[in-house]
C-alpha atoms as a PDB file:
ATOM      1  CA  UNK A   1      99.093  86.507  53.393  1.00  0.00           C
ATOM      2  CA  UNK A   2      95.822  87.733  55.125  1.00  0.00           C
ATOM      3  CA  UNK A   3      94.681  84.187  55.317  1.00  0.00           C
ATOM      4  CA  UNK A   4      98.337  83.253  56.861  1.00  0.00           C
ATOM      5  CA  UNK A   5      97.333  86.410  59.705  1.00  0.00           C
ATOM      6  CA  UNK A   6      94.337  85.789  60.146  1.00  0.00           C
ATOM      7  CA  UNK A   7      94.887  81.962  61.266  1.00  0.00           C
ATOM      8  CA  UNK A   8      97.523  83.241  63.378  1.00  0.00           C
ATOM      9  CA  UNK A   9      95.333  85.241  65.229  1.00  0.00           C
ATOM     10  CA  UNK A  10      92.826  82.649  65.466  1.00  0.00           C
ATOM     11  CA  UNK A  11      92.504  79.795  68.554  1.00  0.00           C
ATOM     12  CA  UNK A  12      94.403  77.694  66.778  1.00  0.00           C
ATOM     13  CA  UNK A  13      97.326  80.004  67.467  1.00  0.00           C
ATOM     14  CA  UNK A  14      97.565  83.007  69.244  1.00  0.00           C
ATOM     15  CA  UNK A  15      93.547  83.531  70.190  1.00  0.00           C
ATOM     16  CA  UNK A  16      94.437  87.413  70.127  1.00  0.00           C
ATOM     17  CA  UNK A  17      91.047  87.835  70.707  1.00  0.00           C
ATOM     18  CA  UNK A  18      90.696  86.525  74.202  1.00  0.00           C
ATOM     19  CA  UNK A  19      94.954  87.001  74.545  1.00  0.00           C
ATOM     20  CA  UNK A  20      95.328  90.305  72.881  1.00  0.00           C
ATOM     21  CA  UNK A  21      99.001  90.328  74.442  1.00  0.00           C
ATOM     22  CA  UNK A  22     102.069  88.401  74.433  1.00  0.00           C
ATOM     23  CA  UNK A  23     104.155  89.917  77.783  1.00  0.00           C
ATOM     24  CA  UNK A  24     108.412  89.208  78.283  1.00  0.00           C
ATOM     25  CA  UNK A  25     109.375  90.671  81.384  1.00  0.00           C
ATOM     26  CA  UNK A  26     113.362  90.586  82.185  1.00  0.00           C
ATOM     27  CA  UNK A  27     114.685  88.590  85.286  1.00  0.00           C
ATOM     28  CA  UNK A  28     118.438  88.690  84.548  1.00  0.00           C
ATOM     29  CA  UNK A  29     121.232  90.382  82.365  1.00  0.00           C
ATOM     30  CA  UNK A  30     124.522  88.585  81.896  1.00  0.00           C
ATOM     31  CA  UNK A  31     127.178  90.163  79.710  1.00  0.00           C
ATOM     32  CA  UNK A  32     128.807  87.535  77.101  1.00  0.00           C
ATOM     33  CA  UNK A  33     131.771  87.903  74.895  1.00  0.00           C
ATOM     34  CA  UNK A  34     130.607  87.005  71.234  1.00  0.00           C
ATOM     35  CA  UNK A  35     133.304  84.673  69.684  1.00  0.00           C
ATOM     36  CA  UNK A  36     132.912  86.018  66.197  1.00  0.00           C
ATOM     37  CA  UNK A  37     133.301  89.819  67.188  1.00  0.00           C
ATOM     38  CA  UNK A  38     134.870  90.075  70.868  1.00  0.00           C
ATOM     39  CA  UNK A  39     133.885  93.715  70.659  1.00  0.00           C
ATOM     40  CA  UNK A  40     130.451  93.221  69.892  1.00  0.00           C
ATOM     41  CA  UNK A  41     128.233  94.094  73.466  1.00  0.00           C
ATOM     42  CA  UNK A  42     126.025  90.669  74.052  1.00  0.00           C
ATOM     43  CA  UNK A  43     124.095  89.518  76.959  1.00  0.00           C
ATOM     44  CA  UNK A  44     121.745  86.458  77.548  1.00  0.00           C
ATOM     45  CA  UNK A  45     118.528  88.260  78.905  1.00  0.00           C
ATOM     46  CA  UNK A  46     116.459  85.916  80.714  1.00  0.00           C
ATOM     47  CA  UNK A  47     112.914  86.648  81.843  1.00  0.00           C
ATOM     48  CA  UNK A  48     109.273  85.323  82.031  1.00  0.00           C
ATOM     49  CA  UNK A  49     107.331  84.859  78.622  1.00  0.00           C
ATOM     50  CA  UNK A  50     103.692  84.849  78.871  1.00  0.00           C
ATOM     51  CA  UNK A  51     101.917  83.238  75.510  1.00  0.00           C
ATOM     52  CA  UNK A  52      97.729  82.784  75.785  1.00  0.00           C
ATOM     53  CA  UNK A  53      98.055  82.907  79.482  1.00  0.00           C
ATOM     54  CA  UNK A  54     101.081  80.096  79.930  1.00  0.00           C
ATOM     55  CA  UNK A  55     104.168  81.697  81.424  1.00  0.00           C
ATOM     56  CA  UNK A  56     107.595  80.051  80.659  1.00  0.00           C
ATOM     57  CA  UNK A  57     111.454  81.321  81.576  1.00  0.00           C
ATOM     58  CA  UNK A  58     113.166  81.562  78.489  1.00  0.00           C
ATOM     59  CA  UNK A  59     116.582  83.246  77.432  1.00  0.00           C
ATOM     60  CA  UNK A  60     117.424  85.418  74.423  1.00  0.00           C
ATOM     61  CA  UNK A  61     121.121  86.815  72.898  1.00  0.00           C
ATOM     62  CA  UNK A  62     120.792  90.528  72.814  1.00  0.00           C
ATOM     63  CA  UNK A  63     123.877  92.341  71.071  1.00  0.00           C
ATOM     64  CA  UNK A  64     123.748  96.377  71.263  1.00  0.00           C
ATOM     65  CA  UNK A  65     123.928  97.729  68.034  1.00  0.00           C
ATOM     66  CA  UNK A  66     124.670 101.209  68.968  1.00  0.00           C
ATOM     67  CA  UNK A  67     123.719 104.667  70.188  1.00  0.00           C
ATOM     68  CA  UNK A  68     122.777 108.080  67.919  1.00  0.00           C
ATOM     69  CA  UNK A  69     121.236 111.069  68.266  1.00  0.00           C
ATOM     70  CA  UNK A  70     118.691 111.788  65.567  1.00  0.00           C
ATOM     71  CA  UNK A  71     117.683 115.099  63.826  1.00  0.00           C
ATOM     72  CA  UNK A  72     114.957 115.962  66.250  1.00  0.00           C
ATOM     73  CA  UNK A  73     117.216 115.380  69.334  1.00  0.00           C
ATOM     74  CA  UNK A  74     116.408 111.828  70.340  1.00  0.00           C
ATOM     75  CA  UNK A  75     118.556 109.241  71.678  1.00  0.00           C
ATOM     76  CA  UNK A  76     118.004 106.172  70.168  1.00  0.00           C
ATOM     77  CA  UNK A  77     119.979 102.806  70.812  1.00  0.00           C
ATOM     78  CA  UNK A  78     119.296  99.808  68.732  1.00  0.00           C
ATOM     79  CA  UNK A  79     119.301  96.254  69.811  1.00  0.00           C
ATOM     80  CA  UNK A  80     119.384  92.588  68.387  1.00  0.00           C
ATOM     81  CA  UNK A  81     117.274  89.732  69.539  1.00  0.00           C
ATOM     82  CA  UNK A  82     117.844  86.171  68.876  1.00  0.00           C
ATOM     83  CA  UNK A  83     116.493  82.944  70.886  1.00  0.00           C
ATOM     84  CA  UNK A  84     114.423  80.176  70.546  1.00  0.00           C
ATOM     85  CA  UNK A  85     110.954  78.777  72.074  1.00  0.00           C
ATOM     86  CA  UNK A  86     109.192  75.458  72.005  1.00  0.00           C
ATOM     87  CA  UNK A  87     105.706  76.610  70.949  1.00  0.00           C
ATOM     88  CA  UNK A  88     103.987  73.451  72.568  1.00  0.00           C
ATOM     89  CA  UNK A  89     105.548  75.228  75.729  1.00  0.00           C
ATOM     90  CA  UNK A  90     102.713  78.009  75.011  1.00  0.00           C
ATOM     91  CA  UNK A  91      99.907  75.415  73.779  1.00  0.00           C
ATOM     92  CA  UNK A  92     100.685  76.614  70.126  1.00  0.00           C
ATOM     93  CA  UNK A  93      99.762  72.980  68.903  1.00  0.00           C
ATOM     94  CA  UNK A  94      98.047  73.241  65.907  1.00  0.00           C
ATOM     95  CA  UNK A  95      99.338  71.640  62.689  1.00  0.00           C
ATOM     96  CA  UNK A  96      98.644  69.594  59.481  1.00  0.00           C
ATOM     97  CA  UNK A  97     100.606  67.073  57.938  1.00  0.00           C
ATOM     98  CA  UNK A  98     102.359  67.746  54.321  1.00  0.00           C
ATOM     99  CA  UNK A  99     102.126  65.038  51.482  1.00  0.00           C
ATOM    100  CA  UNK A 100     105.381  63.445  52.679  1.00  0.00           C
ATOM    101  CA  UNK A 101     103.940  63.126  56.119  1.00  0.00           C
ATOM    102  CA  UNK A 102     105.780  65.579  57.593  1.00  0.00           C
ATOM    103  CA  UNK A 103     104.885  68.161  59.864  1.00  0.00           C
ATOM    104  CA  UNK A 104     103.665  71.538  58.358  1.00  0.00           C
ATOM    105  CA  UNK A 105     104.949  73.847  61.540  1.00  0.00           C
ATOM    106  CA  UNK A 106     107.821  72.550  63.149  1.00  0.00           C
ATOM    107  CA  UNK A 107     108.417  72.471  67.481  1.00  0.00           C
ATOM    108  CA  UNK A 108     110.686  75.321  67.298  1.00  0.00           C
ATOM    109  CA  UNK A 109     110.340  78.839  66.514  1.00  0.00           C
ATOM    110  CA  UNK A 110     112.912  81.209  65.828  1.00  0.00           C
ATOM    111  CA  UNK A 111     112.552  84.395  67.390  1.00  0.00           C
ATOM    112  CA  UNK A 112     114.094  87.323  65.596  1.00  0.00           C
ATOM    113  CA  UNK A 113     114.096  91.429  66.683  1.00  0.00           C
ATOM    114  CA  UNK A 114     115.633  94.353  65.637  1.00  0.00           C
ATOM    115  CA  UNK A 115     114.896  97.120  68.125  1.00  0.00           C
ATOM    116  CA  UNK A 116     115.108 100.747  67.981  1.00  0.00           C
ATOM    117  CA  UNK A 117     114.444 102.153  71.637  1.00  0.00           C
ATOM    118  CA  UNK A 118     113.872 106.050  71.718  1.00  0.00           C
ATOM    119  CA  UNK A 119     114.903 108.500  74.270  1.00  0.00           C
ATOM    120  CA  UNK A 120     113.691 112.071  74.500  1.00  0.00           C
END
């Protein structure tokens, strides 16, 4: 696994040396009604995702989990995030080809967050 991190962070990936920062900044909420739980709160979030210096408009499903006060007083509201980028989009290009002569990372990743925002 630190071999699997550490290439990730190398230039054939990331280069979070010289790009020690991957930036999403929000353009646009639109609300959504989920068709397999109409109560559920979704939006599409668009915005501007920066990856080793390339900026591309993408769009993610974010569904509010919820809303608590902890022990200590603090609000916190928790969040789902689900979308998908084309990592040649962000010059992500490295790869090696299996035995079968496939592709060892595939065009698409999955992007998948749970958040837990806190409020004092």
């Amino acid at each position: 696994m630190a071999d699997r991190n550490g290439h990730l962070l190398s230039d054939d990936f990331f280069n979070a040396e010289k790009f020690p920062e991957i930036v999403f900044k929000s353009t646009a909420v639109v609300g959504v009604i989920n068709p397999d739980d109409e109560e559920a709160e979704t939006y599409k979030v668009r915005g501007n995702l920066t990856i080793r210096d390339i900026t591309k408009e993408v769009e993610f499903q974010v569904t509010y989990g919820g809303q608590i006060v902890d022990p200590y007083g603090f609000t916190r509201v928790g969040f789902k995030v689900t979308g998908v980028i084309n990592r040649f989009d962000f010059d992500l290009k490295w790869n090696a080809l299996l035995e079968t002569g496939s592709a060892m990372v595939g065009k698409n990743v999955k992007i998948n967050c749970d958040l837990e925002l806190t409020r004092k």
